[in-house]
Protein backbone atom coordinates (compact mmCIF):
# COMPACT_ATOMS: atom_id res chain seq x y z
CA UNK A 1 13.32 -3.29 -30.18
CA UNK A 2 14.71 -0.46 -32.02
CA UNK A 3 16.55 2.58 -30.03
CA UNK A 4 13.12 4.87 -30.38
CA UNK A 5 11.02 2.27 -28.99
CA UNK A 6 13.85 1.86 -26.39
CA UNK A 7 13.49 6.07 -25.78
CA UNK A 8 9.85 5.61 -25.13
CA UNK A 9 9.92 2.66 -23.12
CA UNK A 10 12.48 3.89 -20.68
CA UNK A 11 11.98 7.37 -20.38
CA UNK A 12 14.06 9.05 -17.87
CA UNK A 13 11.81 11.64 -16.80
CA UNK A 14 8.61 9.34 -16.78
CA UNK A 15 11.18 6.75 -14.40
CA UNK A 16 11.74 9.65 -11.60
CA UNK A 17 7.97 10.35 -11.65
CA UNK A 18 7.34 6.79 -11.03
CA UNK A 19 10.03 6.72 -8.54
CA UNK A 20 8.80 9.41 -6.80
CA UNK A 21 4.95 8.31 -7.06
CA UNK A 22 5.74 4.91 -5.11
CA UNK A 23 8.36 7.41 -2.61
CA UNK A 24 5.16 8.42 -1.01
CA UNK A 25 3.85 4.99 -0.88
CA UNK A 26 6.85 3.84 1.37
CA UNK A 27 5.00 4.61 4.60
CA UNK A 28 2.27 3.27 4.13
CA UNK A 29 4.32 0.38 2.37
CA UNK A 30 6.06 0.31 5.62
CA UNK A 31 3.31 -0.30 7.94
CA UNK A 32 1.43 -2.79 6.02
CA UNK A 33 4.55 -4.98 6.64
CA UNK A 34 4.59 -4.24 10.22
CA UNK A 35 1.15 -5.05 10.34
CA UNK A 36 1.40 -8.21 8.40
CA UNK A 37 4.42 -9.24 10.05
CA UNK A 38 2.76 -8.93 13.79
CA UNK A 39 -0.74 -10.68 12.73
CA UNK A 40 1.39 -13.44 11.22
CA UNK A 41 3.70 -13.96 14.32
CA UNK A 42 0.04 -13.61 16.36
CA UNK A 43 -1.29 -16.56 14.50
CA UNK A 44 2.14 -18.24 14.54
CA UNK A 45 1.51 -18.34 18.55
CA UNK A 46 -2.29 -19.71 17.96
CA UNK A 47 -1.41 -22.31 15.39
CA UNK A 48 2.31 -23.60 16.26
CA UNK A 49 5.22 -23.61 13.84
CA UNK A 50 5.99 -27.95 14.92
CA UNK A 51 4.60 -28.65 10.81
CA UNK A 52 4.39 -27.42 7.77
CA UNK A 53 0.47 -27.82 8.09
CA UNK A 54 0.35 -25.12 11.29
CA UNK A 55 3.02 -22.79 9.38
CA UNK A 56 0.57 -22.55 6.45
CA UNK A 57 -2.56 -22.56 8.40
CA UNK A 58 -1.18 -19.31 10.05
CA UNK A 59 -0.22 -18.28 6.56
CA UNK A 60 -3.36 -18.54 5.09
CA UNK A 61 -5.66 -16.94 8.41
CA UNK A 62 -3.13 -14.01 7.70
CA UNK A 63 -3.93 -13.77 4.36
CA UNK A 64 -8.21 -13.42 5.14
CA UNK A 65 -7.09 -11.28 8.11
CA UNK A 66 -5.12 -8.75 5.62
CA UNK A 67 -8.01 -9.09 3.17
CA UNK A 68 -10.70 -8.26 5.68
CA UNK A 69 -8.43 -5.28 6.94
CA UNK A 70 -8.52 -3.65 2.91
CA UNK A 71 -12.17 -4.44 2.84
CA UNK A 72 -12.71 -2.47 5.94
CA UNK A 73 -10.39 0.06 4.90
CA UNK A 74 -12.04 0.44 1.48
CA UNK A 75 -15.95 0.57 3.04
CA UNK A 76 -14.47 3.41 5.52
CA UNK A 77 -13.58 5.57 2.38
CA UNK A 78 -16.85 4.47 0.63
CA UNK A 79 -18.83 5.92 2.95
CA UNK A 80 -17.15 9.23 3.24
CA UNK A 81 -19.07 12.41 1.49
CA UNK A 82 -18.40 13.26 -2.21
CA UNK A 83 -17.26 16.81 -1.25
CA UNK A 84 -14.54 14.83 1.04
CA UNK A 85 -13.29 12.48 -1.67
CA UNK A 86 -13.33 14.82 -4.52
CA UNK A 87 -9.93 16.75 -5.70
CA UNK A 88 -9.23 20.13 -3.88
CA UNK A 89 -6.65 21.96 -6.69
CA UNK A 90 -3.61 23.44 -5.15
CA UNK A 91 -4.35 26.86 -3.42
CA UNK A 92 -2.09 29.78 -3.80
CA UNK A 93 0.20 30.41 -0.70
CA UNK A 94 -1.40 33.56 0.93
CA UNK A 95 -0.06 33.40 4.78
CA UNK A 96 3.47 35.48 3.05
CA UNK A 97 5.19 32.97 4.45
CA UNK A 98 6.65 31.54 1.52
C-alpha cells in the first residue's frame, strides 16, 4: 500500500468516531456478558462439567438460549409504532439551562 492509501485507511478522525461509536456500546456490551456468563454457569449446574460432552452440551443450550433472547429482543422492537422507531433530530435547548 502506498502512504495515501495508508491516510485513507487509517484515518485518525474516522478511528475516534469509531472508538467512540462502540464507547456507547460498552454497557450494553457489558451486560450481555453478564448475562451469558450466568445462563452458562445455570446450565453448567443442569448438565455437569465431569466431560467434555456435558461442558459442550451446556455450551451449545447457551448458545440457542442467547439466540432466542435476540430474537425476542428483536420482535419487541418490531412491534413498536413507526412514530416510536423513527429519528427525532436534536431539539434546541430551551429550559436556559445551558
Amino acid at each position: 500500500m502506498n502512504d495515501e492509501k495508508l491516510q485513507a485507511t487509517f484515518n485518525q478522525q474516522a478511528a475516534s468516531a469509531y472508538d467512540s461509536q462502540w464507547a456507547r456500546l460498552a454497557p450494553f456490551r457489558d451486560a450481555l456478558h453478564l448475562l451469558a456468563s450466568a445462563v452458562l454457569a445455570g446450565y453448567n449446574g443442569v448438565f455437569g462439567l465431569e466431560t467434555a460432552k456435558q461442558t459442550l452440551d451446556a455450551f451449545q443450550a447457551t448458545f440457542a438460549t442467547m439466540g432466542l433472547v435476540t430474537i425476542a429482543s428483536a420482535l419487541i422492537f418490531w412491534h413498536l409504532p413507526a412514530e416510536v422507531r423513527a429519528a427525532h433530530p436534536a431539539q434546541p435547548e430551551v429550559s436556559g439551562q445551558g
